[in-house]
C-alpha atoms as a PDB file:
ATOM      1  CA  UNK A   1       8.903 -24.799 -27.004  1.00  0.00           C
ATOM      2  CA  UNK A   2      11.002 -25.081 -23.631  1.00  0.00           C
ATOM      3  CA  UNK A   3      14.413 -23.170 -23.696  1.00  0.00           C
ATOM      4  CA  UNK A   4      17.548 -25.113 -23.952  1.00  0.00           C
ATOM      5  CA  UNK A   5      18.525 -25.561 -19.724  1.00  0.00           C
ATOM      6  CA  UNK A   6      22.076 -25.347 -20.051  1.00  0.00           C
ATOM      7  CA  UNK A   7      24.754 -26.252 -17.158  1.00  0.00           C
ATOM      8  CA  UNK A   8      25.479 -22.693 -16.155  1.00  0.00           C
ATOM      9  CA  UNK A   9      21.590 -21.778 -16.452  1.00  0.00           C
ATOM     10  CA  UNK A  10      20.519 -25.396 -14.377  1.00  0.00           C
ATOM     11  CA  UNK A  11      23.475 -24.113 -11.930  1.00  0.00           C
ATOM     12  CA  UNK A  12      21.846 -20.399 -11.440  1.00  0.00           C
ATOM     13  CA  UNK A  13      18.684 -21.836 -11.011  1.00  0.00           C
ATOM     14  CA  UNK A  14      19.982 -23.715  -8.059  1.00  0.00           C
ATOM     15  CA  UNK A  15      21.979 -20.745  -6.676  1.00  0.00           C
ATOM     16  CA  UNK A  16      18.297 -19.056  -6.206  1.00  0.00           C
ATOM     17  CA  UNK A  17      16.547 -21.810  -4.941  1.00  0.00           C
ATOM     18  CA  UNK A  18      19.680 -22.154  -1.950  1.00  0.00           C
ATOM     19  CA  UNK A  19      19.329 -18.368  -1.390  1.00  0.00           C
ATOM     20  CA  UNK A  20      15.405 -18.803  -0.401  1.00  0.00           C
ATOM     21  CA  UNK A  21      16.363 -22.149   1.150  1.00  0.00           C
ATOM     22  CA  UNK A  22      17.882 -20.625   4.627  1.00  0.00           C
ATOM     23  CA  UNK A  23      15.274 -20.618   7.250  1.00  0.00           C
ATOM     24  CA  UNK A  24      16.076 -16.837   8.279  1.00  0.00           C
ATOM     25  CA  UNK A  25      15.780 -15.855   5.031  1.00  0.00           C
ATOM     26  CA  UNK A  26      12.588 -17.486   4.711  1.00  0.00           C
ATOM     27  CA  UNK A  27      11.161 -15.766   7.955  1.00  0.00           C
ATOM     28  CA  UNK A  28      12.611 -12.504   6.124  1.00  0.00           C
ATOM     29  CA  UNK A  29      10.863 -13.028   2.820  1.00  0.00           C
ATOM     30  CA  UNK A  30       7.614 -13.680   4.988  1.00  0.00           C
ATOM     31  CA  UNK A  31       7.565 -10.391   6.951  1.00  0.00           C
ATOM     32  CA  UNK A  32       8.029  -8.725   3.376  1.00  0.00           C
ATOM     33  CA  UNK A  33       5.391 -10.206   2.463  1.00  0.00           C
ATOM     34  CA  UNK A  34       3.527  -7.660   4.163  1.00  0.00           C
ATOM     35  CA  UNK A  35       5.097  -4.807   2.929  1.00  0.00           C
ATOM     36  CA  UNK A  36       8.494  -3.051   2.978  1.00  0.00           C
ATOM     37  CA  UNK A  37      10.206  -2.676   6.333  1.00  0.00           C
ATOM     38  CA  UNK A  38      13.367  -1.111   8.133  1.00  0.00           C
ATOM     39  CA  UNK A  39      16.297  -3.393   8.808  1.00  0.00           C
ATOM     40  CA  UNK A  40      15.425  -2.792  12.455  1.00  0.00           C
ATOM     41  CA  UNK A  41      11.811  -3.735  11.845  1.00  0.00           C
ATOM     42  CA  UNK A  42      13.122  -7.190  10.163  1.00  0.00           C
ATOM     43  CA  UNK A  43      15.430  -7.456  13.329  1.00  0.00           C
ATOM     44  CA  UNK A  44      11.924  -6.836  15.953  1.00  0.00           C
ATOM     45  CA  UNK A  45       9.821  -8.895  13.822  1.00  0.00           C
ATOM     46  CA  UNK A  46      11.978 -11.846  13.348  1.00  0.00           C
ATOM     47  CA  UNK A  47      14.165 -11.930  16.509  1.00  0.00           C
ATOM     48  CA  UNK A  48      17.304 -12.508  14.740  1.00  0.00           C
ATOM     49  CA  UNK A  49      20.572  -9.848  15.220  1.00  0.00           C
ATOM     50  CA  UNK A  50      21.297  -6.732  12.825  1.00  0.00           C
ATOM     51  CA  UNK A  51      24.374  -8.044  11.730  1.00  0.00           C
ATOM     52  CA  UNK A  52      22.255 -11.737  10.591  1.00  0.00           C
ATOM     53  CA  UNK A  53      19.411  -9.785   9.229  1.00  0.00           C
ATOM     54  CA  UNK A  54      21.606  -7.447   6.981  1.00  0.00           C
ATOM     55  CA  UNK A  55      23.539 -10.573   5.616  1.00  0.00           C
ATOM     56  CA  UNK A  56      20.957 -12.287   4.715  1.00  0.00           C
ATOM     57  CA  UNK A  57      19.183  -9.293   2.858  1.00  0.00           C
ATOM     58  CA  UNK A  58      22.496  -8.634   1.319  1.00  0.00           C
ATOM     59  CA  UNK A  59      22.230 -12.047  -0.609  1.00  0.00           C
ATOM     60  CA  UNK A  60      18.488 -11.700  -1.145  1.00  0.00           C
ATOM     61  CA  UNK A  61      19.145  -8.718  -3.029  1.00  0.00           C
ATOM     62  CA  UNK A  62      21.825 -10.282  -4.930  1.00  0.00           C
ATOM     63  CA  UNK A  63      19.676 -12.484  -6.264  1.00  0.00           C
ATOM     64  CA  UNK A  64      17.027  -9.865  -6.811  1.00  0.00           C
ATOM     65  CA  UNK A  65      14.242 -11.254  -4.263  1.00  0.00           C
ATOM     66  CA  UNK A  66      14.135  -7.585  -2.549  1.00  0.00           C
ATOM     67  CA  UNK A  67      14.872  -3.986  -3.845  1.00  0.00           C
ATOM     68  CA  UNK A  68      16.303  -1.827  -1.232  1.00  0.00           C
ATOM     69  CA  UNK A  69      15.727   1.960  -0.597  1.00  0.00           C
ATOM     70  CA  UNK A  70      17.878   4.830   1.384  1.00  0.00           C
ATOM     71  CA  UNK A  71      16.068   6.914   3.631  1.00  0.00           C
ATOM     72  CA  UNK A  72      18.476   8.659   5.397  1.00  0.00           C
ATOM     73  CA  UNK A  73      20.211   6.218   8.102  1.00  0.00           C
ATOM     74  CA  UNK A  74      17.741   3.858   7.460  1.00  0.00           C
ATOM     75  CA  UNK A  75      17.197   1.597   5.065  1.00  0.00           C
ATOM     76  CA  UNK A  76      13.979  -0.069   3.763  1.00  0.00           C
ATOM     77  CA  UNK A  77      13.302  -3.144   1.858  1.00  0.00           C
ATOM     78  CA  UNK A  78      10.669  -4.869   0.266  1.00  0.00           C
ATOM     79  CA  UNK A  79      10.077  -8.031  -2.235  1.00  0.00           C
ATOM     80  CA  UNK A  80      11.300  -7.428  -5.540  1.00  0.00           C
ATOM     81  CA  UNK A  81       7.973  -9.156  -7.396  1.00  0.00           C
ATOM     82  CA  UNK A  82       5.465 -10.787  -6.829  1.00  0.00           C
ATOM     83  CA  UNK A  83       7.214 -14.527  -7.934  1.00  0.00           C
ATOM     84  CA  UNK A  84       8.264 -14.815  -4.534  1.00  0.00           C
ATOM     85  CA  UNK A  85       4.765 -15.315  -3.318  1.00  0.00           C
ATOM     86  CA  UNK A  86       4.183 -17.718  -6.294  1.00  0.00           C
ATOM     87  CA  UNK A  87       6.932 -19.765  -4.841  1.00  0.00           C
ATOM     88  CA  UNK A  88       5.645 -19.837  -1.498  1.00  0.00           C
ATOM     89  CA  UNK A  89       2.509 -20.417  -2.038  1.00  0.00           C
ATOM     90  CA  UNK A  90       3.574 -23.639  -4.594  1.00  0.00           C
ATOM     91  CA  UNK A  91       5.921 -24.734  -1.787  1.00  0.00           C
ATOM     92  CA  UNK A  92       3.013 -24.169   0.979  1.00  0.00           C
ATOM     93  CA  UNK A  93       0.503 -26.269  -0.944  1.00  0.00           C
ATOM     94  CA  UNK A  94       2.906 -29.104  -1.356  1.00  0.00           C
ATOM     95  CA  UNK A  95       3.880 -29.385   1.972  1.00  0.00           C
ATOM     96  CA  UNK A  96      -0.364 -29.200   2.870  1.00  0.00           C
ATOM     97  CA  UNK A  97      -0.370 -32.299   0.398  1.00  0.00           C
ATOM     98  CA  UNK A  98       1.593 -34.483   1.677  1.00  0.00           C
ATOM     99  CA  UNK A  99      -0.035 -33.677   5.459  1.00  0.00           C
ATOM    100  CA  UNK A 100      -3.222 -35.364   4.383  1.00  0.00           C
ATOM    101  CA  UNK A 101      -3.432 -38.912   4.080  1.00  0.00           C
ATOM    102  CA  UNK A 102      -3.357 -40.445   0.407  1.00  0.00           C
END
């Protein structure tokens, strides 16, 4: 049996699926993918400022797509789970599906 979607559930489920729908925060998720990094390696690796790259892992973490962990002046995050991959690789295979001809 399916759990009752209510308005306020339907409407968090949206909020997360925004969150991961920013292009930099795509290109974030995907370096993680490899294992956790430094802010300043997600700012080498992507190309995108400090400032931008901390923003944007400030609302991945809200929404729980990336733990976080102090090491001294540095700080070093990685995915949260591994439903983050599950997504991408969903999304990846539907965008390779509508590439090929019907």
């Amino acid at each position: 049996m399916k759990p009752t979607l209510t308005a306020e559930l339907v409407a968090a489920v949206a909020e997360r699926f925004r969150a991961l729908g920013e292009p930099a925060r795509l290109r974030i998720v995907r370096e993680l993918m490899g294992g956790e990094l430094s802010v300043g390696a997600l700012v080498d690796r992507t190309g995108l400022g400090q400032a931008n790259v901390s923003k944007h892992l400030q609302v991945l973490h809200r929404f729980r797509f990336v733990t976080r962990r102090k090491d001294g002046p540095y700080v070093h995050y990685r995915l949260a789970g591994d439903d983050v991959f599950k997504l991408c690789d969903i999304m990846c295979g539907r965008l390779d599906d509508s590439a090929s001809p019907s």
